[in-house]
C-alpha atoms as a PDB file:
ATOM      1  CA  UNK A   1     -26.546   6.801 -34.102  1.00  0.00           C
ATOM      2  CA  UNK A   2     -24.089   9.525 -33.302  1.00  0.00           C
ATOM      3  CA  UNK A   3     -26.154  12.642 -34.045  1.00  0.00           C
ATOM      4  CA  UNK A   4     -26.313  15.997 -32.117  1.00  0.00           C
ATOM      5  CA  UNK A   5     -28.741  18.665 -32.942  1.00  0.00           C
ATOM      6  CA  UNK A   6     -26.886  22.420 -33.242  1.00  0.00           C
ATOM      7  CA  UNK A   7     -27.785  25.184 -31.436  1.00  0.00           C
ATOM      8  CA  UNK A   8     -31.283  25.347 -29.915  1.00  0.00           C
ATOM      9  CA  UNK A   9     -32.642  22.214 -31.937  1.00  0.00           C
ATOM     10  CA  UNK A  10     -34.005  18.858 -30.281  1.00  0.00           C
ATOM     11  CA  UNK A  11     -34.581  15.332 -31.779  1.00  0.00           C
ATOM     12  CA  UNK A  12     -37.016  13.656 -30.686  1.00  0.00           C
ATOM     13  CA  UNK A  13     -39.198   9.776 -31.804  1.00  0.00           C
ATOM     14  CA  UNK A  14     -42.455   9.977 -31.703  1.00  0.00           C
ATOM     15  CA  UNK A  15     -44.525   8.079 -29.194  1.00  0.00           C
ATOM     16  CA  UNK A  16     -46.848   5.586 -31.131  1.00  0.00           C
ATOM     17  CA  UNK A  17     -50.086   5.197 -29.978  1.00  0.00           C
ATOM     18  CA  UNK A  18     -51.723   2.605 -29.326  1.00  0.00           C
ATOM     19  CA  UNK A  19     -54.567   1.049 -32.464  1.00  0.00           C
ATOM     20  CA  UNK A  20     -57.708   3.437 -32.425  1.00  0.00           C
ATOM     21  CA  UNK A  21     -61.081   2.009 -32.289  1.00  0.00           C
ATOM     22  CA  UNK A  22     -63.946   3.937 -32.546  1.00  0.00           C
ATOM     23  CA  UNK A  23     -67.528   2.312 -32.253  1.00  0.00           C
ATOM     24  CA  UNK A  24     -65.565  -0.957 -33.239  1.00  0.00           C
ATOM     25  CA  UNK A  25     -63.782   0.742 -36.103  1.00  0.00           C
ATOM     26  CA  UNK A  26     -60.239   0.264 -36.343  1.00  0.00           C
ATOM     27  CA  UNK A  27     -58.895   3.158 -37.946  1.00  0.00           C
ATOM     28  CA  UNK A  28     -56.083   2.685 -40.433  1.00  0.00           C
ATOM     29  CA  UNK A  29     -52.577   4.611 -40.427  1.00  0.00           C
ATOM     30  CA  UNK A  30     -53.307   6.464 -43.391  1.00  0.00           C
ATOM     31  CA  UNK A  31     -56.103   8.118 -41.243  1.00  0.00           C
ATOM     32  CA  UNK A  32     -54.353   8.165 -38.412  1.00  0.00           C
ATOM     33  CA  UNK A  33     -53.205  11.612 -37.093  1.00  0.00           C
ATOM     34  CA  UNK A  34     -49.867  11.764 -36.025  1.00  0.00           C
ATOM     35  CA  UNK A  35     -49.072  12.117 -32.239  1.00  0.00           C
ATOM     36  CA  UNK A  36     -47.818  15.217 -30.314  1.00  0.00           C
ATOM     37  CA  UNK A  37     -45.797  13.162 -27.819  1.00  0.00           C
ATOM     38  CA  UNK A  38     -42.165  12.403 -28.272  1.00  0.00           C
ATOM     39  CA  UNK A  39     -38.996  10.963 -26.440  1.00  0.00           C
ATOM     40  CA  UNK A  40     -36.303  13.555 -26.293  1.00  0.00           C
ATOM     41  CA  UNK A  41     -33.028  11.512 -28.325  1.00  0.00           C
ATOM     42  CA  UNK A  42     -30.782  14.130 -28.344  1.00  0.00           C
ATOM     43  CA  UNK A  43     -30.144  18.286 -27.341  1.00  0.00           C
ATOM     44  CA  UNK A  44     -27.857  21.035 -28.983  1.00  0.00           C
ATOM     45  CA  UNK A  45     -25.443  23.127 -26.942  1.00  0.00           C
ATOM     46  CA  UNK A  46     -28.133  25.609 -26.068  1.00  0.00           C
ATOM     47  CA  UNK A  47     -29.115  28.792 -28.249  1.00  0.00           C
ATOM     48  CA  UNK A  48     -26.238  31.607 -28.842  1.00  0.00           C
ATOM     49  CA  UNK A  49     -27.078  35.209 -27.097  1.00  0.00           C
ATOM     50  CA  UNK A  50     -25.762  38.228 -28.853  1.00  0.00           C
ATOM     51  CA  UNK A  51     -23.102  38.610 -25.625  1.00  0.00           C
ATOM     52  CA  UNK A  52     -21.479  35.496 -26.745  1.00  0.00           C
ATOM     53  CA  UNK A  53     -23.377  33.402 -23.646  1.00  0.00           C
ATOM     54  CA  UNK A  54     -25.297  30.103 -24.210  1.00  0.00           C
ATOM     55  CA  UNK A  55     -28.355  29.810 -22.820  1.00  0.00           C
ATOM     56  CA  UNK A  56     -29.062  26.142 -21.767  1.00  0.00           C
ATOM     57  CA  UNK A  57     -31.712  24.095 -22.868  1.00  0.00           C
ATOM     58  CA  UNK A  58     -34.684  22.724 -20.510  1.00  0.00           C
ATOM     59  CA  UNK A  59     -34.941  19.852 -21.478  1.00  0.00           C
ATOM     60  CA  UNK A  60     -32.221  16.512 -21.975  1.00  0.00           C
ATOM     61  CA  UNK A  61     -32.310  13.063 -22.913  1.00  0.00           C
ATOM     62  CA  UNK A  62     -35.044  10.803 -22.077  1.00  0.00           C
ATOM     63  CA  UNK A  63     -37.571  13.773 -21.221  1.00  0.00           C
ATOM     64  CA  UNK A  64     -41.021  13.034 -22.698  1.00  0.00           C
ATOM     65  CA  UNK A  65     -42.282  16.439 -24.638  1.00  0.00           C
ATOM     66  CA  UNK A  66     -45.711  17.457 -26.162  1.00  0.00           C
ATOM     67  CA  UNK A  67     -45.462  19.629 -29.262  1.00  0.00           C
ATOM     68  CA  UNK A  68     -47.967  21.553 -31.867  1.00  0.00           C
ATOM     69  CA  UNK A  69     -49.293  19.736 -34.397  1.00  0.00           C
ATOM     70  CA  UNK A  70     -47.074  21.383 -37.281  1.00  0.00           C
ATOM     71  CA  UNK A  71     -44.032  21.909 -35.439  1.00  0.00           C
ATOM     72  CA  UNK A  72     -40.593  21.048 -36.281  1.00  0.00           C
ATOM     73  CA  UNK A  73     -38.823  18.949 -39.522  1.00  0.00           C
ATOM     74  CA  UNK A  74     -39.330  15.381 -40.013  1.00  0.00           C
ATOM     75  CA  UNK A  75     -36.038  13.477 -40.644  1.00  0.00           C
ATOM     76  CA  UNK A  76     -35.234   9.670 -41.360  1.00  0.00           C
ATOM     77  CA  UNK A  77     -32.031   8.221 -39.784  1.00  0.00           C
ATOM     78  CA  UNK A  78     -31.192   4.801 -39.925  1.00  0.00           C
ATOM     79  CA  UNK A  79     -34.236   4.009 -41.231  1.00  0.00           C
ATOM     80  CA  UNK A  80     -36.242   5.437 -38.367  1.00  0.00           C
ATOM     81  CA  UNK A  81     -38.507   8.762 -38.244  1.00  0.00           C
ATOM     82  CA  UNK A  82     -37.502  11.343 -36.100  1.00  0.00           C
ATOM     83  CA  UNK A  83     -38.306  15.270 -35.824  1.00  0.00           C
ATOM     84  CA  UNK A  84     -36.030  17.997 -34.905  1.00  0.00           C
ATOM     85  CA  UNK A  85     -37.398  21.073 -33.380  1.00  0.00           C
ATOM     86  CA  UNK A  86     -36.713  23.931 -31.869  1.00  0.00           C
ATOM     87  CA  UNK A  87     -36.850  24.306 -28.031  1.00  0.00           C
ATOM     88  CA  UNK A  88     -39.324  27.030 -28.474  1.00  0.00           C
ATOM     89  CA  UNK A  89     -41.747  24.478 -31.005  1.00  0.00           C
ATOM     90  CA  UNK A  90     -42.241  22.784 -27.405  1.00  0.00           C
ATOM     91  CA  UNK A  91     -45.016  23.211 -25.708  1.00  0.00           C
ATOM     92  CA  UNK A  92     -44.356  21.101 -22.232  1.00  0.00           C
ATOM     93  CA  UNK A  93     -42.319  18.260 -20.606  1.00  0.00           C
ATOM     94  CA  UNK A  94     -44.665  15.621 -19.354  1.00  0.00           C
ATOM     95  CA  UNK A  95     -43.870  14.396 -16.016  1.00  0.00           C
END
């Protein structure tokens, strides 16, 4: 995949979690909410100021990022979901 985000935008895979079993309930995917974790895939070039100046990003490649619930786009490449968002959509890089 050859794919970088413009501007302030990120893409980022979900992390899958794990099967959820409740009292011995296994919980299908259609009831399944969707996780707030994700793998950083690829960064823009930073947001554009108004003095010409990029600001860059805080996060890169590989970082792994929690995000609202309704943030960002969802996007299918290569057969694979993804979300882009903007840098501001995330809420913290998990260490």
């Amino acid at each position: 995949m050859n794919l970088r985000p413009l501007h302030d935008r990120v893409l980022v895979k979900r992390v899958e979690e794990g099967e959820s079993v409740i009292g011995g309930i296994i919980i299908p995917d259609t009831a399944k909410e969707k996780p707030q974790q994700a793998d950083v895939v690829a960064v823009g070039n930073g947001k554009l100021l108004e003095n010409g100046q990029r600001t860059s990003l805080d996060v890169k490649p590989g970082d792994r990022i929690l995000f609202g619930k309704y943030s960002g786009s969802d996007v299918k490449i290569d057969g694979v979901e993804h979300l882009i968002l903007r840098e501001d959509e995330i809420l913290a890089v998990l260490g």
